[in-house]
Structure formats: C-alpha cells, structure tokens
Protein backbone atom coordinates (compact mmCIF):
# COMPACT_ATOMS: atom_id res chain seq x y z
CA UNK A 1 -4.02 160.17 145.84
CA UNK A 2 -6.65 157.72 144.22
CA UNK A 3 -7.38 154.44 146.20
CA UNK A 4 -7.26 151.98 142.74
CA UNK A 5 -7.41 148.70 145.19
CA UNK A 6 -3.77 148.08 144.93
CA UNK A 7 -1.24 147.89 147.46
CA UNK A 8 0.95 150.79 146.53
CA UNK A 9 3.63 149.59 149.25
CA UNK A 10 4.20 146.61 147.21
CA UNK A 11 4.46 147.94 144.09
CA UNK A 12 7.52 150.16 145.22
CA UNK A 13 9.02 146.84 144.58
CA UNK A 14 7.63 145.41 142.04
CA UNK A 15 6.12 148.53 139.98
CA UNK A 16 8.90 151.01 139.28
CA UNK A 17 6.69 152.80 137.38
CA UNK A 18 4.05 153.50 140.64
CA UNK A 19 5.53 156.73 141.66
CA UNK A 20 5.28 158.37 138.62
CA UNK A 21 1.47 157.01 137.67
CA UNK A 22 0.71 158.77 141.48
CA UNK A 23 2.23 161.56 140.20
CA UNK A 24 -0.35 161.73 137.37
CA UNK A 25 -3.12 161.12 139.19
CA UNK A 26 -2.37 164.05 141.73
CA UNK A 27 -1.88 166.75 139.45
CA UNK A 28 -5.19 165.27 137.26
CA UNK A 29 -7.34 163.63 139.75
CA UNK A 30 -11.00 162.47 139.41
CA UNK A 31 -12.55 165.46 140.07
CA UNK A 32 -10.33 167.33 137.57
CA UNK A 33 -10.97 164.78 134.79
CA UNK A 34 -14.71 164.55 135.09
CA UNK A 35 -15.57 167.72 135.78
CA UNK A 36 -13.98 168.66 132.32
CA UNK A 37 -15.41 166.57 130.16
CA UNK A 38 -14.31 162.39 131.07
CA UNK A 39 -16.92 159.85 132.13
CA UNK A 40 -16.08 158.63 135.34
CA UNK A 41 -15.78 154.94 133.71
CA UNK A 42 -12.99 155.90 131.64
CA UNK A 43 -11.28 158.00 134.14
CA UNK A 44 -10.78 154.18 135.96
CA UNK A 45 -10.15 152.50 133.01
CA UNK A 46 -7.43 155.00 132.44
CA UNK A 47 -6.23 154.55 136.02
CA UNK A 48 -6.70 150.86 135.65
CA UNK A 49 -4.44 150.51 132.45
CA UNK A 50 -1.32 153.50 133.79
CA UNK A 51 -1.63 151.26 137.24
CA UNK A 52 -0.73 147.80 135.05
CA UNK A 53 1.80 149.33 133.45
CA UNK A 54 0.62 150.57 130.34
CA UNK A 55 2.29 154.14 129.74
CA UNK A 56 0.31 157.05 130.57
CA UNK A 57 -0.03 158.23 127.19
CA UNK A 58 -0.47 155.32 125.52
CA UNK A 59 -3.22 154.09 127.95
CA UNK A 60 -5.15 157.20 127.39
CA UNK A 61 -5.35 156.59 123.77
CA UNK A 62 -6.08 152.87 123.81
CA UNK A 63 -9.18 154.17 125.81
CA UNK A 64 -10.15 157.16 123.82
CA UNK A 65 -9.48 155.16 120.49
CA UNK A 66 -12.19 152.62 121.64
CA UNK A 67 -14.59 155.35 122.60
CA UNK A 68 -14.00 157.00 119.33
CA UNK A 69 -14.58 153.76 117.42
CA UNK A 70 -18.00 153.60 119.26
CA UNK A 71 -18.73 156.98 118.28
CA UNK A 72 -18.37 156.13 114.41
CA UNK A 73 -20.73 153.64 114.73
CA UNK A 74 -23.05 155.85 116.62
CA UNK A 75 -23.41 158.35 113.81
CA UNK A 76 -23.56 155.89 111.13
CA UNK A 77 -26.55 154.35 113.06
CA UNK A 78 -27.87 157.91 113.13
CA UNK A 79 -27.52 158.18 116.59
CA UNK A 80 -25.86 161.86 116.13
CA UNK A 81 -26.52 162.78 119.70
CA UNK A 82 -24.84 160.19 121.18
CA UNK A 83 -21.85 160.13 119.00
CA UNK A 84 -21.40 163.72 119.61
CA UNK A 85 -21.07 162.75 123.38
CA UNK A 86 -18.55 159.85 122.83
CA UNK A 87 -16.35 162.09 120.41
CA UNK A 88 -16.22 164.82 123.42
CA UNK A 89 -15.59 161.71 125.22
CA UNK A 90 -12.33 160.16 123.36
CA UNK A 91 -10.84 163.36 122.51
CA UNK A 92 -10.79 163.98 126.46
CA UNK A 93 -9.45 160.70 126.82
CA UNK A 94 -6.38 161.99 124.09
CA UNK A 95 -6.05 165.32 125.76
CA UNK A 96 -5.89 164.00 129.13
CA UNK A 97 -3.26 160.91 127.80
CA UNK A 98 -1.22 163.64 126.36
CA UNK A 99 -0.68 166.07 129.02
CA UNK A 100 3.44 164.42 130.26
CA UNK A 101 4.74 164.05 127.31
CA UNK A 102 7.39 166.79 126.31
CA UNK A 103 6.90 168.48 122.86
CA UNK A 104 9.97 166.45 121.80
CA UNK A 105 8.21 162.72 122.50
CA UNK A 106 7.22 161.38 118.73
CA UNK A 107 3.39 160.30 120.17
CA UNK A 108 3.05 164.04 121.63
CA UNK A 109 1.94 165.64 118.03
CA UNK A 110 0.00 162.69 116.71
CA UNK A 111 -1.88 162.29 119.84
CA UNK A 112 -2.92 165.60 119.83
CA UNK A 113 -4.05 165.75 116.24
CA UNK A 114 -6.39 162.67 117.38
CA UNK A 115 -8.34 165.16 120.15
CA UNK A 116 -8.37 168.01 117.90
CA UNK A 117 -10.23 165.57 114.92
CA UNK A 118 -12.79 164.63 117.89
CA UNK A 119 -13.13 167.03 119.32
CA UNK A 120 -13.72 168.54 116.04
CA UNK A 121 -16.17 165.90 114.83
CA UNK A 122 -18.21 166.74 118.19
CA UNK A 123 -18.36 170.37 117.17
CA UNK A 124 -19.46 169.34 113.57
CA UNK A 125 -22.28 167.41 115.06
CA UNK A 126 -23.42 170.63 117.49
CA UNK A 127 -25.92 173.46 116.70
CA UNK A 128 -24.92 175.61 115.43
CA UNK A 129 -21.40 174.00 114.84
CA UNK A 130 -18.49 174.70 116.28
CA UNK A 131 -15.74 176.48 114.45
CA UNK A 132 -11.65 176.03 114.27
CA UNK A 133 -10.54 179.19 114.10
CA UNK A 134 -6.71 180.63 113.07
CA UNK A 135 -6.10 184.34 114.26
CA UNK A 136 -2.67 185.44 112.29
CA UNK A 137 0.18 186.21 115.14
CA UNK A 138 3.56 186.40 114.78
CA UNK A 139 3.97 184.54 111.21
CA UNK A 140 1.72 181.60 112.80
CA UNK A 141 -1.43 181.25 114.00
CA UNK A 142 -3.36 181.52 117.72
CA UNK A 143 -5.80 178.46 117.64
CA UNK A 144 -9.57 177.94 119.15
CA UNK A 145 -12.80 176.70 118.74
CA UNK A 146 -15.58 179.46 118.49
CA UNK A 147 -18.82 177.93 119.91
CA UNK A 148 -22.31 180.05 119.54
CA UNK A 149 -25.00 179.83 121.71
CA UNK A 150 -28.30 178.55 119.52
CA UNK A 151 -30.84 180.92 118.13
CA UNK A 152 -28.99 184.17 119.54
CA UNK A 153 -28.45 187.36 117.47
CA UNK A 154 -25.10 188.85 117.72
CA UNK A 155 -24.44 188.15 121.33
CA UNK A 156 -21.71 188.67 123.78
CA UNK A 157 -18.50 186.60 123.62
CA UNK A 158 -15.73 184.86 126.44
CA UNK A 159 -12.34 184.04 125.92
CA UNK A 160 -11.65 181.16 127.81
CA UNK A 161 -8.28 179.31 127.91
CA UNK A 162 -6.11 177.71 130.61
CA UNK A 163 -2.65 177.54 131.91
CA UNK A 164 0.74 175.51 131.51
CA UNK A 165 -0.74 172.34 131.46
CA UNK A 166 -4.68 172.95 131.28
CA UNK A 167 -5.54 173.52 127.96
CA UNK A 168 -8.42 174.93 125.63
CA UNK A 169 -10.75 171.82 125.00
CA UNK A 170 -10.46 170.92 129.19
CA UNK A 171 -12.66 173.89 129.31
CA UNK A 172 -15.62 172.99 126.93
CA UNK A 173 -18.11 171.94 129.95
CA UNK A 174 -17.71 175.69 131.10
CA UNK A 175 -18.47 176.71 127.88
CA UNK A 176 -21.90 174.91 127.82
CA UNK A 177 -22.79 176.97 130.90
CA UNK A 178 -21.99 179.83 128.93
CA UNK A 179 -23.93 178.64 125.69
CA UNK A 180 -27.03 178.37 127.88
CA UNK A 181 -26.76 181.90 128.87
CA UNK A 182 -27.01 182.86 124.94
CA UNK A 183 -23.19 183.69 124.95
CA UNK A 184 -20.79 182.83 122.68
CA UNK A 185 -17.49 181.47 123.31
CA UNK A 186 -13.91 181.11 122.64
CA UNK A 187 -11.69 178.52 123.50
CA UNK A 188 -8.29 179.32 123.31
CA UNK A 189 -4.64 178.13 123.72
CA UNK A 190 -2.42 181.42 124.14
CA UNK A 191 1.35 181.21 123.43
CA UNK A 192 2.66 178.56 124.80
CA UNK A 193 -0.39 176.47 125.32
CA UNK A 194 -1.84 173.51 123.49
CA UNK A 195 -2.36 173.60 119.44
CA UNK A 196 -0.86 177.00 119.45
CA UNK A 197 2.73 175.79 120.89
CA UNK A 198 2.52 171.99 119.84
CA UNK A 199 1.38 172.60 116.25
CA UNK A 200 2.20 176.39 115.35
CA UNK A 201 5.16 176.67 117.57
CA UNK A 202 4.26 180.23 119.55
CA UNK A 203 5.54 180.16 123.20
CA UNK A 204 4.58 182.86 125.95
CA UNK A 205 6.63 186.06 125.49
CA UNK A 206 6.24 189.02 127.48
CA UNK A 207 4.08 190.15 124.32
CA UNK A 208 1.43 187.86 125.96
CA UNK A 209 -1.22 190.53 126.07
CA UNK A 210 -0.70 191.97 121.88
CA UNK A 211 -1.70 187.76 121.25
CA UNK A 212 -4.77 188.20 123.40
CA UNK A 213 -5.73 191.85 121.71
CA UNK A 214 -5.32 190.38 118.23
CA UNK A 215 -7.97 187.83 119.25
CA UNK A 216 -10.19 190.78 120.66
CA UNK A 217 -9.65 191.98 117.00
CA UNK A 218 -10.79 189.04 115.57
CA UNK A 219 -14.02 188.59 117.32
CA UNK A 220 -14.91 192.28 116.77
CA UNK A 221 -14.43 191.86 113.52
CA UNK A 222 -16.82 188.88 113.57
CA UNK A 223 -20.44 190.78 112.62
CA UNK A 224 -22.06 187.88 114.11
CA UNK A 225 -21.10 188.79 117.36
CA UNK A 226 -21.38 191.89 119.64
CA UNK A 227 -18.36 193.93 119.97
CA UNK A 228 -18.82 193.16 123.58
CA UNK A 229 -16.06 190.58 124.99
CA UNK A 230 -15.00 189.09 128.15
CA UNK A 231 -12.32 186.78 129.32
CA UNK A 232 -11.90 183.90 131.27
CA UNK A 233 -8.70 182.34 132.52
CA UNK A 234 -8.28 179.55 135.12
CA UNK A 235 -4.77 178.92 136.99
CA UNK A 236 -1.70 180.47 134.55
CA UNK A 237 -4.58 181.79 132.64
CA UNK A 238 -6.09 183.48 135.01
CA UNK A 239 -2.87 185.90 135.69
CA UNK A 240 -2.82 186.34 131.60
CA UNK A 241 -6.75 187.18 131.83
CA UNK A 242 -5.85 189.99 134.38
CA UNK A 243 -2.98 191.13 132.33
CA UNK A 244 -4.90 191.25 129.22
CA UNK A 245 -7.74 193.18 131.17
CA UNK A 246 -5.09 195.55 132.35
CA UNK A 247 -3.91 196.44 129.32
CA UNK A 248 -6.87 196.40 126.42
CA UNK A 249 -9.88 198.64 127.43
CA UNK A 250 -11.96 196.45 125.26
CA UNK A 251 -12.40 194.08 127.79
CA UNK A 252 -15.90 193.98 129.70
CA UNK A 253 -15.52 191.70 132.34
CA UNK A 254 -12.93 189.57 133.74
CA UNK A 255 -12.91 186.27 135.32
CA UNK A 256 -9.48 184.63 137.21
CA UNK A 257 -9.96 181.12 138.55
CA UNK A 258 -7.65 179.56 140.71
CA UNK A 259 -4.91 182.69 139.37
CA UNK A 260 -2.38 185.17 140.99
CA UNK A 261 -0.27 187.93 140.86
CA UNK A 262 3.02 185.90 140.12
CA UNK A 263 2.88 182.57 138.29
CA UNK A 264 6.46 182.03 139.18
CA UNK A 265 5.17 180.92 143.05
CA UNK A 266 4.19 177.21 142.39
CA UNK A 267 8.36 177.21 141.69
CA UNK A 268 8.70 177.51 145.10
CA UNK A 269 6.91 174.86 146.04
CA UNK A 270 7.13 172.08 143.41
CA UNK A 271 10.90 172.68 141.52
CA UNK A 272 9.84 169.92 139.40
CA UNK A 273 7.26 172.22 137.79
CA UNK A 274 10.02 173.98 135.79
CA UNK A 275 9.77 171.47 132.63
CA UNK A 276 6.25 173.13 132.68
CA UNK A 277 7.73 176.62 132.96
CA UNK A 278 10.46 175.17 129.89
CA UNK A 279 7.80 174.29 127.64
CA UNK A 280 5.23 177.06 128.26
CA UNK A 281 8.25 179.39 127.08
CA UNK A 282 10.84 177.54 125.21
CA UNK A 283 13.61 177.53 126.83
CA UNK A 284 15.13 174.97 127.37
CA UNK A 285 17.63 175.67 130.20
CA UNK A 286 15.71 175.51 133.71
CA UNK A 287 17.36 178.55 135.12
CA UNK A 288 17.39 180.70 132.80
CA UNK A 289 13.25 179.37 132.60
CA UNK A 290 12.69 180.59 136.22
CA UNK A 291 14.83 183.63 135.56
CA UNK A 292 12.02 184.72 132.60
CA UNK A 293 9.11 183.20 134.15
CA UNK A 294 9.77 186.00 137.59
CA UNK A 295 9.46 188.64 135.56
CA UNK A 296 5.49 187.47 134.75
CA UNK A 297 4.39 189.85 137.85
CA UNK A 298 0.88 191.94 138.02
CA UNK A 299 2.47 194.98 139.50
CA UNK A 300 0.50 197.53 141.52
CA UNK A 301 0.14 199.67 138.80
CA UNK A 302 -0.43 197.42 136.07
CA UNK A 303 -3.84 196.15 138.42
CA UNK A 304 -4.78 200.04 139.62
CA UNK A 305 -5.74 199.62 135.61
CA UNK A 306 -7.88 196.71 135.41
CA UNK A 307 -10.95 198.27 136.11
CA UNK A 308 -13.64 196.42 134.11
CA UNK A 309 -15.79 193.88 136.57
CA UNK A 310 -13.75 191.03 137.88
CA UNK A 311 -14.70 188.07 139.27
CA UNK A 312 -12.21 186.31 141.53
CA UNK A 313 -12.40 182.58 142.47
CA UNK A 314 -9.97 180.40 144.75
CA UNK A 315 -9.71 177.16 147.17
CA UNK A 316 -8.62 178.28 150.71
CA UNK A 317 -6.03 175.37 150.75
CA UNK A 318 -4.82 175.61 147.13
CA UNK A 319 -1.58 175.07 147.11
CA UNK A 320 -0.56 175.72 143.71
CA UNK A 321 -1.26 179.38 143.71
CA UNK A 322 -2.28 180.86 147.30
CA UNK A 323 -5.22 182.24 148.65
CA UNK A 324 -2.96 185.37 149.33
CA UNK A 325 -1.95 185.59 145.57
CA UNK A 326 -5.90 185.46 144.71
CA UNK A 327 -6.36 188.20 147.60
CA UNK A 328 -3.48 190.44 146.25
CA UNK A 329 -5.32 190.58 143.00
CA UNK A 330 -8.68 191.40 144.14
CA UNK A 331 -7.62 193.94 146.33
CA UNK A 332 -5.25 195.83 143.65
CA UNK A 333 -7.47 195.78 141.00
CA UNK A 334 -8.88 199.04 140.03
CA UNK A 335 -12.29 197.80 139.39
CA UNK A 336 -15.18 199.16 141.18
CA UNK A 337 -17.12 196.39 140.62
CA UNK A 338 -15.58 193.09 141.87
CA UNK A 339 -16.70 189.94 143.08
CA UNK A 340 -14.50 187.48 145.11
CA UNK A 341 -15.09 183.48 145.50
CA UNK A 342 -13.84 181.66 147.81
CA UNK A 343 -14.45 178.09 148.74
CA UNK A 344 -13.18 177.05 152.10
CA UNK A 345 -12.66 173.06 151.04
CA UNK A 346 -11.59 174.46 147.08
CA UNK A 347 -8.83 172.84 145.24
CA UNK A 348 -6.78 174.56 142.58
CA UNK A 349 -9.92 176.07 140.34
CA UNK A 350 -12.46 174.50 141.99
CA UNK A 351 -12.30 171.26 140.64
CA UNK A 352 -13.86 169.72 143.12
CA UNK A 353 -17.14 172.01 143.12
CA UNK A 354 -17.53 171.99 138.93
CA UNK A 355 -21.22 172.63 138.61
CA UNK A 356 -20.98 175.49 141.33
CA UNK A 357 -17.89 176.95 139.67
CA UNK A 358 -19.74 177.11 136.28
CA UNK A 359 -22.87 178.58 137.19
CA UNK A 360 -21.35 181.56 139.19
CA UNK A 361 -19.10 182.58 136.87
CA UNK A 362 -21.26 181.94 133.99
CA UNK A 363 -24.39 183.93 135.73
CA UNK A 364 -21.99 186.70 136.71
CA UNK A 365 -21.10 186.90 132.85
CA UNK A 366 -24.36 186.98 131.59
CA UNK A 367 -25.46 189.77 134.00
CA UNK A 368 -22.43 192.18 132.72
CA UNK A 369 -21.94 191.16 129.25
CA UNK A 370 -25.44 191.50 128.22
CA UNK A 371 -26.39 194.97 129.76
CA UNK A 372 -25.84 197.68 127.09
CA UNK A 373 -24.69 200.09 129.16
CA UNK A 374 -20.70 200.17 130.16
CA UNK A 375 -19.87 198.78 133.33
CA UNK A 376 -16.77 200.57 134.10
C-alpha cells in the first residue's frame, strides 16, 4: 500500500471510506498508473482527493477534467505537442477514475465517453493519426484505436488489449515502443472489456477466439498494412492471446504478459474478484460466474497447437496469476521458438519494470514480424 502521509489507523475511525480507497490503490498502484500513461503528479493528486473523501471516480475526473481544460488551451495557443500530451494525460486520469464502478453506476458510461473523446483528440493530434475503428461482431461492434508507425510502408501489425479490468487505452505507452519499431498497432477491448462491453454490450463467450479472427480479418483486409499480424495480451489477455494463437494460423507471433493457463485461479485467492468475473461475462449470479469462467482452460492440446513464436513474461511473486501458470504455458506450447521472461522482483505484468517490459517485447516483435520468411 501507498504511504499518502496519513495515519491510516486513525482513519479506521474516522474515514469509513479508508479501506476501500487502499483497496484501489493496491490493485492500481503507482507503478501501474504511471507506467501506463499518468504523470506521477496526478497519480497523488488522485490519491490525495480518494484519501479526503472524494469518491474514487469522481476524484479521477475532477483531475482529468482540469488537465483536459489545460489541454484546450494548449492547442488553441498552438502548442499541439503539448496538448497532445495532456489529452493522453486526462483521458488516463478518466480511465483510471472509472475502473470500480459497475456497468450499472449512471457516471460509469459518461465517464468513459470523456477518455475515449481524449484520448481521441490525442490521436487526432498524432502523425499519422490515430484511428477509431468498429470491426462488425455479433450485431455490434469490437472497438480499437489503430495507431501507424510514421513514414512506414505496409508494415507489420500487434493486437494488443488487456484483461478484466486493464483495458485498451492503459496500453498506449507499449504501443509507442512498438511505433518506434515501424509497427503498427491495435488497441483493443475484446468481449467483455472496455468500449466493447460498456458501450456495444459484447461480453466474453466461449466464442472468444471467432471475435479475435474477425479482427485478424479486418487488418488483412487493411492494404495499408502487411498481412503479417501478431498479438499481445497482458494478464486475462494474455490467456485470450494464447487461445487466439492456438486456434487462427494467421498469427505470427505471440506475446502473454503476466497470463496463464486458467484465468479462473485469481478466484482462489481473492473471492472478491468475482464482480470482475460478473462483468467480464454478464452474468450476473456469482456462482454460476465462476461455474463459466472454469471452463476458460488452455488444455494440453489446445497449446501442442500454438506453435507460432511466443514470448512469455511473469513476476516470480505475482500473485494474481502464478509463476507456475506462466510455466505451464511455456512449456505446453507447441512452438519451437519460445522465449520466457521472468523477473525475480516482477509484479503482475511487470509493472514495476515498464521501460524493460516494453523494449523486450517490442524488440522481440520487430525481429519476427518483420522477417519475410515464416517463422513456424
């Protein structure tokens, strides 16, 4: 937990609302929130605020509101590169605010159009811009954000997207890595993630991987791009990138951060994770939520057929998905060429070691996806 300078003995007394501010803070902690995209001054003022009293939510849109404010002025000063940083800036600040509400809470929706428009304005202001994309699924749409890497011809393009509760836009300082490495990327919310579930009401389904192969269609399709794609998942996400890797040949390399074998584990050791579990597949009774979330398993044959390159990466002491788990994986997956990360002092996805994190995995996907021959 945080040291914010207050005596958190006392305010068991007189702070009923203490417990569940820690509670925030532990499962998005400094280096979580600044290594995806928050400045470390707002990450305290958002502390500050939730440890006065000020709701969560609500204090992480009083901050990102005043960031976004400054970023208006910035670009009507002309000041485009700086007002692309402060709208990257606020709509962290809304994403981050956002993250305990339940789908049913009237500030979730509107909160979450406010990081979409900023983060959106910060794409507008990039180069080349960023792009919103819809891919048709299921009478509704899959959402993401395309991003190209500058002055590249038809190059090579990640998937990246998160898990229950880390969503596409957490991962955009990843994608820069990626960007610098001339390729392209998409950042995604799957069923039951972020703008897909909030705002076009898709939830994860055992058809999981068809959603990921219609986005594999999508980008192919795309003649400004290679047909040449790879995928990137981190926690939740990084069980649904193996999945998806297992099951559509078109994948060329394969990335699981902070992932395992069965999703269903962190029940074991946080029950209160289930209204997680609820949301990411609709359901609202909690057993009947761990009864459908068991059957999520990478079995041994389903991983005897990922055999593109894979790249696995874990904390030793992770505790939301073990080492084991991560292990399991890499050892059942059919790949002959695989990589496997570990950092002895990691948290859950390497949080805590961002600019290491990025660079390996984004090196290791530059040195598959852009050889022409197949890797298999």
């Amino acid at each position: 937990m945080t040291n914010t300078g207050h005596d958190t003995t006392a305010a068991t007394d007189t702070a009923p609302w203490q417990a569940e501010v820690d509670a925030h803070k532990r499962a998005m902690p400094p280096q979580r929130l600044i290594g995806n995209g928050m400045d470390y001054a707002d990450v305290t003022e958002l502390y500050g605020l939730a440890d006065s009293g000020v709701p969560w939510a609500d204090a992480g849109a009083r901050v990102g509101a005043r960031i976004a404010a400054g970023a208006a002025d910035a670009a009507a000063a002309g000041h485009l590169l700086t007002a692309r940083a402060d709208y990257l800036r606020a709509s962290a600040c809304y994403r981050v605010g956002q993250v305990p509400l339940p789908d049913t809470d009237p500030r979730k929706k509107p909160m979450y159009h406010k990081l979409i428009e900023y983060y959106g304005a910060a794409g507008a202001l990039a180069e080349p811009p960023v792009e919103h994309v819809g891919i048709a699924y299921q009478d509704a749409e899959l959402r993401g954000w395309l991003l190209h890497p500058a002055e590249v011809s038809k190059p090579p393009v990640v998937i990246v997207m998160g898990g229950f509760d880390g969503w596409r836009e957490e991962y955009h300082v990843g994608a820069t890595y990626l960007l610098a490495r001339g390729v392209a990327v998409l950042l995604v919310d799957g069923p039951g993630q972020g703008e897909t579930r909030v705002l076009q009401g898709l939830h994860l389904t055992q058809g999981a991987p068809k959603a990921f192969s219609a986005m594999v269609d999508h980008l192919q399709a795309d003649d400004r791009l290679s047909d040449r794609v790879g995928i990137w998942g981190n926690s939740m996400g990084g069980f649904l990138a193996a999945l998806v890797a297992a099951t559509d040949p078109r994948i060329a390399a394969c990335c699981v951060n902070g992932g395992t074998v069965r999703p269903a584990e962190i029940l074991d050791r946080y029950h209160r994770f289930i209204t997680k579990v609820q949301a990411l597949l609709g359901i609202s009774d909690p057993d009947e939520a761990r009864s459908v979330m068991e059957t999520f398993v990478l079995t041994e044959s389903a991983l005897s057929s990922l055999t593109c390159p894979l790249h696995v990466m874990h904390g030793t002491p992770d505790q939301v998905f073990l080492i084991d788990s991560a292990r399991a994986l890499y050892d059942g997956a059919g790949s002959t060429d695989k990589t496997f990360s570990e950092f002895p002092d990691g948290d859950h996805c390497i949080y805590n070691h961002s600019h290491d994190k990025h660079t390996r995995i984004a090196d290791w996907f530059a040195d598959r996806l852009n050889d022409e021959g197949d890797p298999r």
